[in-house]
Protein backbone atom coordinates (compact mmCIF):
# COMPACT_ATOMS: atom_id res chain seq x y z
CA UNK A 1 5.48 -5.93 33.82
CA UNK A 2 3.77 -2.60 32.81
CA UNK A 3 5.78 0.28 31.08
CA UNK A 4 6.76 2.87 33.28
CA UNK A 5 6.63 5.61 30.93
CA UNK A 6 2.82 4.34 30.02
CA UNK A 7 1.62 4.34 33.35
CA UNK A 8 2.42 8.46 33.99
CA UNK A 9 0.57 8.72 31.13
CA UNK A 10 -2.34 11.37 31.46
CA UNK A 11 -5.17 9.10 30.54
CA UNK A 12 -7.39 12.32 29.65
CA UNK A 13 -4.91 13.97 27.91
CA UNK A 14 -5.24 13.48 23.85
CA UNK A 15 -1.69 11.76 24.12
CA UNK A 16 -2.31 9.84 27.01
CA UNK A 17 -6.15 8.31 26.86
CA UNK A 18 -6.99 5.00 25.68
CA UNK A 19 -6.61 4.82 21.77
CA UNK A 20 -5.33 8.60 22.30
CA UNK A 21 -1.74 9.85 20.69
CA UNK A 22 0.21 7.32 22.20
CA UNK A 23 -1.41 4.18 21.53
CA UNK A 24 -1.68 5.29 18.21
CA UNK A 25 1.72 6.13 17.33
CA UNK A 26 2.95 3.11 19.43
CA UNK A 27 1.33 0.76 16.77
CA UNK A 28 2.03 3.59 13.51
CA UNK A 29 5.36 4.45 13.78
CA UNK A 30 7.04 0.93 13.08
CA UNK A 31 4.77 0.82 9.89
CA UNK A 32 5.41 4.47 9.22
CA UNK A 33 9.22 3.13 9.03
CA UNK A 34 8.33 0.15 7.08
CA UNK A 35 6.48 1.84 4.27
CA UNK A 36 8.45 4.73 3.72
CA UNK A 37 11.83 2.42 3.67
CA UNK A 38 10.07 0.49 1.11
CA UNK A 39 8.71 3.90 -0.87
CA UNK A 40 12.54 4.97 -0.69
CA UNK A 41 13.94 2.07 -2.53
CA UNK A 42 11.30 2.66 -5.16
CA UNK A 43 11.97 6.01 -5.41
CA UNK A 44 15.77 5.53 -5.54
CA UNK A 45 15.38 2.87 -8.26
CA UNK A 46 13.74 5.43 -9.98
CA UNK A 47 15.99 7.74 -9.68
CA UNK A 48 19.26 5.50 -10.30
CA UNK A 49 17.09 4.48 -13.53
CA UNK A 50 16.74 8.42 -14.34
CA UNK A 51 20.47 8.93 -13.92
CA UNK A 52 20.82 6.28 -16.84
CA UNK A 53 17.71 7.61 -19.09
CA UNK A 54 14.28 9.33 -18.72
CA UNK A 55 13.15 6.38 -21.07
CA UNK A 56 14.38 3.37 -18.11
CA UNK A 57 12.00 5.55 -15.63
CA UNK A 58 9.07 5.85 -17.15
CA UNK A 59 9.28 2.26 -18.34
CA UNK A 60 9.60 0.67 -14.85
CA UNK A 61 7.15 3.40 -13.25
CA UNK A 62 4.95 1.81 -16.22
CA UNK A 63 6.48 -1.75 -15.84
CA UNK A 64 5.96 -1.98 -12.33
CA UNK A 65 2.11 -0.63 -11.98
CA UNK A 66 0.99 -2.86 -14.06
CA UNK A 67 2.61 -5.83 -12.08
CA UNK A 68 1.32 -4.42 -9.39
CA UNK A 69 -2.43 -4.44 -10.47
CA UNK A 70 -1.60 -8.44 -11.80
CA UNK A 71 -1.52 -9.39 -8.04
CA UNK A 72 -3.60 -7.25 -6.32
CA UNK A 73 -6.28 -9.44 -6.20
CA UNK A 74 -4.50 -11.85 -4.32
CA UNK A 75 -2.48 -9.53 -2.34
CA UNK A 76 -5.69 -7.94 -1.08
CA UNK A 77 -6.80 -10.84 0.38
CA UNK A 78 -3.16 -11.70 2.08
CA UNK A 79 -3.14 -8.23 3.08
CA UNK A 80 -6.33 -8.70 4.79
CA UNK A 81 -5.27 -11.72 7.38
CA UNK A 82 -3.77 -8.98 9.30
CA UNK A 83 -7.56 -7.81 10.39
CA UNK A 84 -8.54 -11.58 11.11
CA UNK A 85 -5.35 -11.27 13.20
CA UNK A 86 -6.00 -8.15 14.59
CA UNK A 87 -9.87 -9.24 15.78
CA UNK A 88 -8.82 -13.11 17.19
CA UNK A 89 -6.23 -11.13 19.09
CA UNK A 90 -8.47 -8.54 20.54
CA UNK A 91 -11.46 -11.70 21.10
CA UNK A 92 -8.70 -13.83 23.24
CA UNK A 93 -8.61 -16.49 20.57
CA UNK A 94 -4.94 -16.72 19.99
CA UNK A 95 -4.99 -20.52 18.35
CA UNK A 96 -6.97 -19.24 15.77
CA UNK A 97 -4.26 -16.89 15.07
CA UNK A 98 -1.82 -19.12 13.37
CA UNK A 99 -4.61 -21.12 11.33
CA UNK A 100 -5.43 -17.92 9.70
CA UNK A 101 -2.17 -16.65 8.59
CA UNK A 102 -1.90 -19.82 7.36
CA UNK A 103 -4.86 -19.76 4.98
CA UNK A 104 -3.24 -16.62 3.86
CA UNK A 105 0.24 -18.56 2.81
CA UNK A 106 -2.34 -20.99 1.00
CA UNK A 107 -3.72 -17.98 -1.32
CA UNK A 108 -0.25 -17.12 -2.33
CA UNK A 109 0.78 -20.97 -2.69
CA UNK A 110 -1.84 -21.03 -5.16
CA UNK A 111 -2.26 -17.66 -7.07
CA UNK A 112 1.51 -17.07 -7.05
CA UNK A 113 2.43 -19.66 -10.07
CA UNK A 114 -0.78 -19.16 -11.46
CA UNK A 115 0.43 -14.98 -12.18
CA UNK A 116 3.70 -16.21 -12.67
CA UNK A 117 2.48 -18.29 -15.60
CA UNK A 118 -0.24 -15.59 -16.69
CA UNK A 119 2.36 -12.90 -17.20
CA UNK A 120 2.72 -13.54 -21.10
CA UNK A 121 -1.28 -12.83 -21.45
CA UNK A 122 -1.35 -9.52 -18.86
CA UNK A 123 2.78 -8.36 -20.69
CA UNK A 124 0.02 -7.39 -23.76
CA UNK A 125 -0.59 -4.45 -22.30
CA UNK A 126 2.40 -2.50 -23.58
CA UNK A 127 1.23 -3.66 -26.74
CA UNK A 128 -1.79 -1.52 -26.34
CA UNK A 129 0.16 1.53 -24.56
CA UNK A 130 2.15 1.52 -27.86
CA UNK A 131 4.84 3.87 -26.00
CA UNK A 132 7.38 3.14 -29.03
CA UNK A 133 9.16 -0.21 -29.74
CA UNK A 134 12.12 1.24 -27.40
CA UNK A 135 9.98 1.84 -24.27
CA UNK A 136 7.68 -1.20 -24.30
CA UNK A 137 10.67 -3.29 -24.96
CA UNK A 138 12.03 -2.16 -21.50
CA UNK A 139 8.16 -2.58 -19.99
CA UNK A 140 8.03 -5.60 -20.50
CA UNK A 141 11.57 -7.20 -19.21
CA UNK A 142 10.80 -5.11 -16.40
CA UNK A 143 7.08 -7.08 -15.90
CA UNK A 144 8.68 -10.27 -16.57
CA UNK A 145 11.60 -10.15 -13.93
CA UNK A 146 8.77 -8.63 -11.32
CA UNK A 147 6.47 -11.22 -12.09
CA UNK A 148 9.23 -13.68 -10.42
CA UNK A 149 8.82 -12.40 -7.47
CA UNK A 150 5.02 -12.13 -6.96
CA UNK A 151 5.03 -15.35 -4.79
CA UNK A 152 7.28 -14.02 -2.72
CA UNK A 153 5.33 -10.49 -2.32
CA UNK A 154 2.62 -12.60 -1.33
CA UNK A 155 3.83 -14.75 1.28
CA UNK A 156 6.06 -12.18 2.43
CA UNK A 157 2.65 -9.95 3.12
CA UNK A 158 0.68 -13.02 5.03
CA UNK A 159 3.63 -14.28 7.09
CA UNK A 160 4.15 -10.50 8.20
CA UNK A 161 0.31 -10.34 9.09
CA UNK A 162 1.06 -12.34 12.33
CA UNK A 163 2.89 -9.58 13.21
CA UNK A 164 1.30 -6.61 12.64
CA UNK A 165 -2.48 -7.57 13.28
CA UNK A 166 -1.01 -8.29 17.17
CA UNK A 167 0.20 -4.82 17.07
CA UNK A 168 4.76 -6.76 16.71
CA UNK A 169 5.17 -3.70 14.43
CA UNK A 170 8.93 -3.48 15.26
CA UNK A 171 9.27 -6.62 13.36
CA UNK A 172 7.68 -5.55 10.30
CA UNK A 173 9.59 -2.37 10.18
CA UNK A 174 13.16 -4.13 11.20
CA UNK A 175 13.00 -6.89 8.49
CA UNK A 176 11.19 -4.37 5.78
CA UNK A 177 14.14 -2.16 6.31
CA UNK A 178 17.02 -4.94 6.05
CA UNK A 179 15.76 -5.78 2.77
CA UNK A 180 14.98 -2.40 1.52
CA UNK A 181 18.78 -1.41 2.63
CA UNK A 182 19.67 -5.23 0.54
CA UNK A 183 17.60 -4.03 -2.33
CA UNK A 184 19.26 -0.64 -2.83
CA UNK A 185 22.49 -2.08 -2.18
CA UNK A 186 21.76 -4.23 -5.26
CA UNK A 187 20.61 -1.96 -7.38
CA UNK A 188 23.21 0.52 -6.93
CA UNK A 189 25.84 -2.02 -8.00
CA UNK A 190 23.35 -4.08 -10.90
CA UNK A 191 22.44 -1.08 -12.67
CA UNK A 192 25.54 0.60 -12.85
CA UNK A 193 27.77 -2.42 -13.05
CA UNK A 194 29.87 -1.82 -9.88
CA UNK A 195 32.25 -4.50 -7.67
CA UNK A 196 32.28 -6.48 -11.16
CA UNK A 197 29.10 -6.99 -12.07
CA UNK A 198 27.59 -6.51 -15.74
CA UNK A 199 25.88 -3.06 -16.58
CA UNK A 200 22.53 -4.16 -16.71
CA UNK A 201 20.58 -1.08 -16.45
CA UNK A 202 16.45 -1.37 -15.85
CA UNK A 203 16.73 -5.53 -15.48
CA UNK A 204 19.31 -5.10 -13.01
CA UNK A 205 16.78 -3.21 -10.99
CA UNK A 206 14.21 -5.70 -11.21
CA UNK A 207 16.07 -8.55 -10.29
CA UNK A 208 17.38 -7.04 -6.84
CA UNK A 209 13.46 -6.54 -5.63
CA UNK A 210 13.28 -9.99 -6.72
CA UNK A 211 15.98 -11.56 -5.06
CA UNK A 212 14.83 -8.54 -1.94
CA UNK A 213 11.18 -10.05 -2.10
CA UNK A 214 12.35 -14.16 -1.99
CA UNK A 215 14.91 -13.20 0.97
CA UNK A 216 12.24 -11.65 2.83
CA UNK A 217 9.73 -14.35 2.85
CA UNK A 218 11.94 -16.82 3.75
CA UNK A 219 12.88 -15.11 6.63
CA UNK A 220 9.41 -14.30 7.69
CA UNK A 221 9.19 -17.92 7.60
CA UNK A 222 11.65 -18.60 9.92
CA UNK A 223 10.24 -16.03 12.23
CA UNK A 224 6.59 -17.37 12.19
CA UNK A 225 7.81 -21.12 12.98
CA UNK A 226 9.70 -20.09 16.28
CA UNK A 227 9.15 -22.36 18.81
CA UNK A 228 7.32 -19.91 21.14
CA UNK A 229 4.97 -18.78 18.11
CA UNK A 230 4.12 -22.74 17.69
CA UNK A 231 3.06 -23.09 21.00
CA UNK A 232 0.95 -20.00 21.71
CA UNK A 233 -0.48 -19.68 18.21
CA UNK A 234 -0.43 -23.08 16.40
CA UNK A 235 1.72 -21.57 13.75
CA UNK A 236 3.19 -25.41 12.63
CA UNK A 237 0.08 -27.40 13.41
CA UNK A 238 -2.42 -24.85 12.14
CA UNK A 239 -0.81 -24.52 8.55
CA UNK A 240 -3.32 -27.51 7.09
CA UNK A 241 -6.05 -26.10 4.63
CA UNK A 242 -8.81 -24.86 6.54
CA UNK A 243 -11.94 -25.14 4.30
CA UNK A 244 -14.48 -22.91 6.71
CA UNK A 245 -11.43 -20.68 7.62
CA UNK A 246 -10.39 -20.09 4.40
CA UNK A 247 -13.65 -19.41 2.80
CA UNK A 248 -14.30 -16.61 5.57
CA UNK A 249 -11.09 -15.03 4.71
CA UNK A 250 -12.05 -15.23 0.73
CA UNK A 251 -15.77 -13.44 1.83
CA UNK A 252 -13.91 -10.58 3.20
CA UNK A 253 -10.61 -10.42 1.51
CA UNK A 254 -11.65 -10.73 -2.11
CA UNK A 255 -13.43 -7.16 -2.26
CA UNK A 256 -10.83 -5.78 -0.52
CA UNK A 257 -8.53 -7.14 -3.63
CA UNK A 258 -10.78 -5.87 -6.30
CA UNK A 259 -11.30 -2.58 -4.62
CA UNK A 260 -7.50 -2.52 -4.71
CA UNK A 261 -7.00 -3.60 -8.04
CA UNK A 262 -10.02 -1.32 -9.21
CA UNK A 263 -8.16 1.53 -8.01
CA UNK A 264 -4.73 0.18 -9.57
CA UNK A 265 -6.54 0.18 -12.77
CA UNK A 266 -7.94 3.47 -12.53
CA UNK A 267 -4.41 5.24 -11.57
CA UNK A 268 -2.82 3.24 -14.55
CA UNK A 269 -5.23 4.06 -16.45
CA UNK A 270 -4.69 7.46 -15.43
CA UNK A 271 -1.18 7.39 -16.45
CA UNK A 272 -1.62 5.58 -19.35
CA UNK A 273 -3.62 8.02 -21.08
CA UNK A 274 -1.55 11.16 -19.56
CA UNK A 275 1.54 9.47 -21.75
CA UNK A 276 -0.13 9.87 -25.03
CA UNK A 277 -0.25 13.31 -24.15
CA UNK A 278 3.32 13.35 -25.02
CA UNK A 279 7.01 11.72 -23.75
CA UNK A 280 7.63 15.44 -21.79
CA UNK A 281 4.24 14.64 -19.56
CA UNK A 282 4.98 11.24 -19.03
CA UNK A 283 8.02 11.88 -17.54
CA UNK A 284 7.10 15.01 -15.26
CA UNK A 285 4.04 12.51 -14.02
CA UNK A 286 6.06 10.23 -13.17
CA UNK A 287 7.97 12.36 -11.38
CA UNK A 288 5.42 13.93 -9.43
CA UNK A 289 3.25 10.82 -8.73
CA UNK A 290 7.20 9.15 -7.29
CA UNK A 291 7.50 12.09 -5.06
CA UNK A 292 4.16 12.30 -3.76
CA UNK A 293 4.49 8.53 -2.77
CA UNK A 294 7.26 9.06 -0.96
CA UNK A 295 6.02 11.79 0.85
CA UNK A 296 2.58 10.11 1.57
CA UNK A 297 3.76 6.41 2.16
CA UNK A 298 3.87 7.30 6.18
CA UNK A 299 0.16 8.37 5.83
CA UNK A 300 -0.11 4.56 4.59
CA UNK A 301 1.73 3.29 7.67
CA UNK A 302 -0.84 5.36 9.75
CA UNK A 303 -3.54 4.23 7.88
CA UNK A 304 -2.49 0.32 8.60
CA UNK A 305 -1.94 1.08 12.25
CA UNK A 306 -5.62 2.47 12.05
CA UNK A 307 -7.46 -1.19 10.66
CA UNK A 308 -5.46 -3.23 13.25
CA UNK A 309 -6.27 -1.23 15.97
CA UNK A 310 -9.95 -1.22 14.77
CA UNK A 311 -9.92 -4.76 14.08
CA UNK A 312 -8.54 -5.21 18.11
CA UNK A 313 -10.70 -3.12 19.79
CA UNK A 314 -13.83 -4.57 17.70
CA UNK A 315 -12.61 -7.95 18.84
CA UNK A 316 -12.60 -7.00 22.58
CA UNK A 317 -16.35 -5.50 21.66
CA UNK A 318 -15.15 -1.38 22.29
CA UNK A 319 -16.55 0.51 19.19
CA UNK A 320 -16.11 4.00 20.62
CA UNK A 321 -12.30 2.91 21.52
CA UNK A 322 -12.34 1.83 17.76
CA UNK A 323 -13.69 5.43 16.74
CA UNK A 324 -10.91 7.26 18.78
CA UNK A 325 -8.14 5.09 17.21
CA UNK A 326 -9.57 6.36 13.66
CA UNK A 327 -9.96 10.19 14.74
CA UNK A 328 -6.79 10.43 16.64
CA UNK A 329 -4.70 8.44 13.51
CA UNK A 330 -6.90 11.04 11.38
CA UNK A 331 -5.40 14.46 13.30
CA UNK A 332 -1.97 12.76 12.60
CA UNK A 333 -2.21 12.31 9.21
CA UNK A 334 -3.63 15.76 8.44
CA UNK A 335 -0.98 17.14 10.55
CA UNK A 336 1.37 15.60 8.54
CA UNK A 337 -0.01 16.46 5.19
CA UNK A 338 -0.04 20.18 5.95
CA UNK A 339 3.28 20.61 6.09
CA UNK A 340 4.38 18.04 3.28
CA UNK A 341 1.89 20.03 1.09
CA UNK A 342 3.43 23.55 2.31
CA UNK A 343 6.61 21.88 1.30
CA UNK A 344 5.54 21.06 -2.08
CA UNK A 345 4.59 24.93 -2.80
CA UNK A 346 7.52 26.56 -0.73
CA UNK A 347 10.59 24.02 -2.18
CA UNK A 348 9.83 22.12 -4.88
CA UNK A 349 13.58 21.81 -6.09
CA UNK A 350 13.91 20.14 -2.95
CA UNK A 351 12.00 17.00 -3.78
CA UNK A 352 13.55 16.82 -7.36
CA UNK A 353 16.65 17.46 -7.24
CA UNK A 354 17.54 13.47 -7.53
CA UNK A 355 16.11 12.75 -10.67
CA UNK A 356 19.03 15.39 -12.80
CA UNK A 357 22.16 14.17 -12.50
CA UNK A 358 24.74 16.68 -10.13
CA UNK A 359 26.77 19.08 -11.86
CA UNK A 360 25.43 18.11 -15.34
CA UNK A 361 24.36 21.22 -17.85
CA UNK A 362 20.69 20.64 -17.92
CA UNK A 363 19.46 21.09 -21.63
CA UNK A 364 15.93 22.63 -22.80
CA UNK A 365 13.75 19.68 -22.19
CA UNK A 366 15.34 18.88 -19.13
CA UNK A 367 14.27 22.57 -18.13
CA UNK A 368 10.79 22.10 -19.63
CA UNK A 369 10.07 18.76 -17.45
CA UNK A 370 11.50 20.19 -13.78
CA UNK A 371 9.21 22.95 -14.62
CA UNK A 372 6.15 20.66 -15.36
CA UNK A 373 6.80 18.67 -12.56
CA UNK A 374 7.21 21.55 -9.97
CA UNK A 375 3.45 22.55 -11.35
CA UNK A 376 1.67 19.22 -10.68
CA UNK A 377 3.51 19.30 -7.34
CA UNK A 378 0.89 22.10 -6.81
CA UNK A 379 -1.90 19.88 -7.25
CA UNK A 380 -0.61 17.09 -5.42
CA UNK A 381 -0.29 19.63 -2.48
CA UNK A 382 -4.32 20.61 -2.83
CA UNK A 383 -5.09 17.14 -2.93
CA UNK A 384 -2.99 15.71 -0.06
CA UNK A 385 -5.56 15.98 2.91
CA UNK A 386 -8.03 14.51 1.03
CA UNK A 387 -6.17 11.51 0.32
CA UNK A 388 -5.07 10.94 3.78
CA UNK A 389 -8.62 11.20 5.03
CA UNK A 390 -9.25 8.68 2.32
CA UNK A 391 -7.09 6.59 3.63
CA UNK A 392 -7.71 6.31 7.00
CA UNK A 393 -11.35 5.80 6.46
CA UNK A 394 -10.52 3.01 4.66
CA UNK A 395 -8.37 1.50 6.88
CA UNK A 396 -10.84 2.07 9.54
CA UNK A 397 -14.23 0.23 7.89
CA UNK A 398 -11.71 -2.17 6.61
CA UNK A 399 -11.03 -3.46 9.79
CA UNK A 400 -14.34 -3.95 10.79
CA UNK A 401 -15.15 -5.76 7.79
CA UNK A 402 -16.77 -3.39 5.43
CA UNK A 403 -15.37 -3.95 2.64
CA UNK A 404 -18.30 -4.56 0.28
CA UNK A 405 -18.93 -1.13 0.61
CA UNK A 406 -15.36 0.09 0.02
CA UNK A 407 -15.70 -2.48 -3.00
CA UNK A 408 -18.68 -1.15 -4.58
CA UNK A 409 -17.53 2.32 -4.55
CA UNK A 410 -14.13 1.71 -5.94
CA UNK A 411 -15.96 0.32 -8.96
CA UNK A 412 -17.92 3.66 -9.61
CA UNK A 413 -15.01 5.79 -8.46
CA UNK A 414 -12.17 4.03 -11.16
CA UNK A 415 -14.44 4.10 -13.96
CA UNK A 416 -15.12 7.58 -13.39
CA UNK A 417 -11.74 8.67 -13.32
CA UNK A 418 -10.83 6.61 -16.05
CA UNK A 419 -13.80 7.85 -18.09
CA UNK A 420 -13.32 11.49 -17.44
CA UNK A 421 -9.01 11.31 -18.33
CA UNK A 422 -10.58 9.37 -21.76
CA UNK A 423 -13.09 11.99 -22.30
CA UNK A 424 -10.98 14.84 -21.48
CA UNK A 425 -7.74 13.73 -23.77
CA UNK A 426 -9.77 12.46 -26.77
CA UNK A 427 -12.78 14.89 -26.98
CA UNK A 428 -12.30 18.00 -24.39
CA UNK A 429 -8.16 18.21 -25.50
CA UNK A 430 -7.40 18.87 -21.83
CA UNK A 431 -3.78 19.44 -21.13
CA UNK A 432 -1.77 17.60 -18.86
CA UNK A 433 -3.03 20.41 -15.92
CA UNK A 434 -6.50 19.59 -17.05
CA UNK A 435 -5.91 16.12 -16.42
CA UNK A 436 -4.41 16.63 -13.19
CA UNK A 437 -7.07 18.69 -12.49
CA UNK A 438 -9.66 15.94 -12.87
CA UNK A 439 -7.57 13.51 -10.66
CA UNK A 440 -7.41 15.97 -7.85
CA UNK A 441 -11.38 17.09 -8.13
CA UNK A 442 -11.37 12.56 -8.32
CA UNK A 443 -9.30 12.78 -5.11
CA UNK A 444 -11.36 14.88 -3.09
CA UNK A 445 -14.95 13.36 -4.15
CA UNK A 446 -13.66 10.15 -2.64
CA UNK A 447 -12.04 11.61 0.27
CA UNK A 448 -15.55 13.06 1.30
CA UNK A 449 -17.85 10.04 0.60
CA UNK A 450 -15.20 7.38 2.92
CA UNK A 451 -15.50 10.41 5.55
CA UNK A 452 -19.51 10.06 5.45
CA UNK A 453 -19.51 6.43 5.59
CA UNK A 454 -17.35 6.30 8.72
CA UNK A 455 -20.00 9.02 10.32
CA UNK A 456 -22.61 6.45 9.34
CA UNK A 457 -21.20 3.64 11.30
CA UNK A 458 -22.52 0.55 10.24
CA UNK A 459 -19.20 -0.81 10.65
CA UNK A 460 -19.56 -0.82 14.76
CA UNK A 461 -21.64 -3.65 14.40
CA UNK A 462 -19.32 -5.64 11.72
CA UNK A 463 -16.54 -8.56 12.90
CA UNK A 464 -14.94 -10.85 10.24
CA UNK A 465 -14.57 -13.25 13.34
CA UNK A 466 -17.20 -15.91 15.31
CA UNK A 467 -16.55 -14.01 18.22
CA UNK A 468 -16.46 -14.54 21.30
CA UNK A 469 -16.81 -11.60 23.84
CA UNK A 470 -19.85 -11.66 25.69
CA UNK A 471 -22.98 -9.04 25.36
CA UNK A 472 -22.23 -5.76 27.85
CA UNK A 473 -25.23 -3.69 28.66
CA UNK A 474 -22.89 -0.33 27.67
CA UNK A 475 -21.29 -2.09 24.33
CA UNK A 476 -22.92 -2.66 21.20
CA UNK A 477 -22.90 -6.36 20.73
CA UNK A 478 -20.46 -8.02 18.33
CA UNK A 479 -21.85 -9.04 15.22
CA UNK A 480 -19.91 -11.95 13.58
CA UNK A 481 -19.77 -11.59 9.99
CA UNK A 482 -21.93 -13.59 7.67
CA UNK A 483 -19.65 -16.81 6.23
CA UNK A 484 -20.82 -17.37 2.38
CA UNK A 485 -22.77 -20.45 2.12
């Protein structure tokens, strides 16, 4: 039965047409929710951690990028069954549907432990930070109770795949938010040592995103395996190893798992050198770079909602519906930047106000870092529209498949930034403004180049899938995408 409220729709309005406001926003809000429930808890953890010192903070912040860039490989490729999803949805093939997510649980089977047992040789990286015996101490208990749950963030992110590439956002932003809600819950009562628990500052914190992460894939689980799920999709009898399958997601998924980790690398890289600058401009870039994620995660959400409806419409062999999607998700997210970004220059106190404890006499370096921190807020806010049209771009070519392009550039792009920050702190004695500086001018290079590689559009003619829709005299035919040899 159709949706009443759809079919008044104007279907020339901007709101109303096909792949227009509405259809959009329909798909984008639930992950909107979901990412920015997920950016709160981190942001909360980091600010419960501030409350006990500036030293837990800037250890997790630390801690918890580099765990981050130990899975991304991986998690790229998990992350990318949602456009394999997305395009056997939109082609009609729905038993192909569970076999894929399926290959994705396989990735994480296998790469989980292999992390897991990895994490002594990647922990040597606070050895090389050298942030002071104190710091790295925390850095790496924080890495090692993360690194527990990196199975879990990577079944978690293929299981919820089967979800989101059919457009069943809801569900991805109902059980993201249960466990965010568990997770802060957690923390609130492991860090401080509430309802008789033990005080166990910056490890109590990682444990309850571990024990968040585990809950959450088991449920996911449960979800996928539902009876009506087995029938429609083959979610039970298409979880055996699927050689051809499974190779075609590796093709595609693996660059976009590099280009993720490549750009991991480059931010911590980023942030690694900025904290030699000195403890005062590690903390206010911490700071800053928390805020602005929680302020940009719903571009992210957007930006997701973009590659899924990409990946659909390719599947259903409608390029120019594909092309509206990404314009119509970009006007939203530039909308939305402008007045997060007027925000940052009009009310800065606003956003900050969490990380200094209520009521508490602030003392001179205290002073000294809100002030910092209000200043890079200024160059977050010049580089904000930049980074959402980055973004969505992304998303966009992503979902048709490009993603040796978006591969190959990330390479170039991270070892520029990381080579300018080097150059800049070690030979140029750039200040921390210089350095942000660089990382904005970094921002907006790559902002532009993603924008002219849409407007080329070689990705109209790119599917991850052997589709199926037939050849239409008014549609560019579907190209299947090469599977390695």
């Amino acid at each position: 039965m159709s949706d009443p409220a759809v079919a008044t729709l104007d279907k020339t309005s901007w709101w109303g047409r096909p792949m227009g406001g509405h259809d959009v926003l329909r798909i984008a809000l639930p992950l909107v929710v979901s990412s920015v429930s997920w950016t709160v808890m981190t942001f909360v953890d980091r600010m419960f951690l501030k409350w006990t010192s500036g030293e837990d903070m800037s250890a997790a912040f630390f801690a918890a990028t580099v765990w981050f860039a130990s899975l991304c490989l991986p998690l790229g490729i998990c992350l990318y069954v949602s456009t394999f999803v997305a395009q056997y949805h939109g082609d009609g093939q729905p038993k192909q549907i569970g076999p894929v997510v399926w290959q994705g649980v396989w990735i994480a089977l296998l790469a989980g432990p292999i992390l897991l047992f990895a994490a002594p040789v990647v922990a040597q990286v606070f050895n090389v930070a050298d942030h002071g015996p104190e710091i790295q101490q925390k850095e790496t208990l924080y890495f090692y109770i993360l690194s527990v749950g990196t199975p879990a963030m990577l079944l978690a992110q293929s299981f919820s795949s089967f979800f989101s590439g059919r457009g069943q956002t809801l569900v991805v932003m109902w059980i993201d938010t249960i466990f965010v809600v568990l997770n802060l819950l957690l923390d609130y009562l492991w860090i401080f040592g509430h309802a008789g628990f033990p005080t166990m500052g910056i490890a109590g914190a990682g444990w309850a995103t571990v024990v968040a992460l585990w809950l959450k894939s088991l449920t996911y689980l449960l979800l996928v395996l539902q009876k009506k799920h087995r029938r429609q999709f083959d979610t039970f009898l298409g979880m055996w190893w699927d050689l051809q399958l499974l190779r075609r997601l590796v093709h595609f998924g693996a660059p976009s798992g590099v280009q993720l980790l490549l750009d991991v690398m480059g931010f911590s890289t980023f942030v690694l050198l900025v904290h030699r600058i000195g403890s005062l401009e590690a903390e206010a870039t911490t700071m800053a770079f928390s805020i602005n994620t929680l302020a940009f995660m719903p571009i992210w959400g957007v930006a997701l909602a973009t590659g899924i409806l990409v990946g659909q419409r390719l599947g259903e062999g409608q390029d120019d519906l594909a092309a509206r999607a990404t314009w119509t998700a970009l006007w939203i997210a530039l909308g939305y930047m402008v007045l997060i970004s007027l925000l940052y220059l009009v009310i800065p106190e606003f956003f900050l106000f969490g990380f200094f404890v209520a009521g508490a006499d602030e003392t001179g370096q205290q002073i000294a870092i809100k002030s910092m921190a209000t200043n890079l807020l200024m160059f977050v806010a010049a580089y904000n529209l930049f980074d959402a049209a980055a973004m969505i771009f992304v998303c966009a070519i992503k979902g048709a498949g490009d993603t040796r392009f978006v591969l190959k550039l990330s390479l170039v792009m991270a070892a520029m930034l990381v080579l300018v920050t080097w150059l800049g702190i070690e030979y140029w004695e750039l200040s921390i403004y210089g350095c942000w500086g660089l990382f904005t001018t970094w921002i907006w290079v790559l902002g532009l180049v993603f924008l002219l590689r849409f407007l080329q559009g070689n990705w109209r003619k790119m599917r991850v899938i052997e589709s199926r829709v037939k050849e239409s005299p008014t549609l560019a035919s579907p190209t299947p995408g090469p599977i390695p040899s």
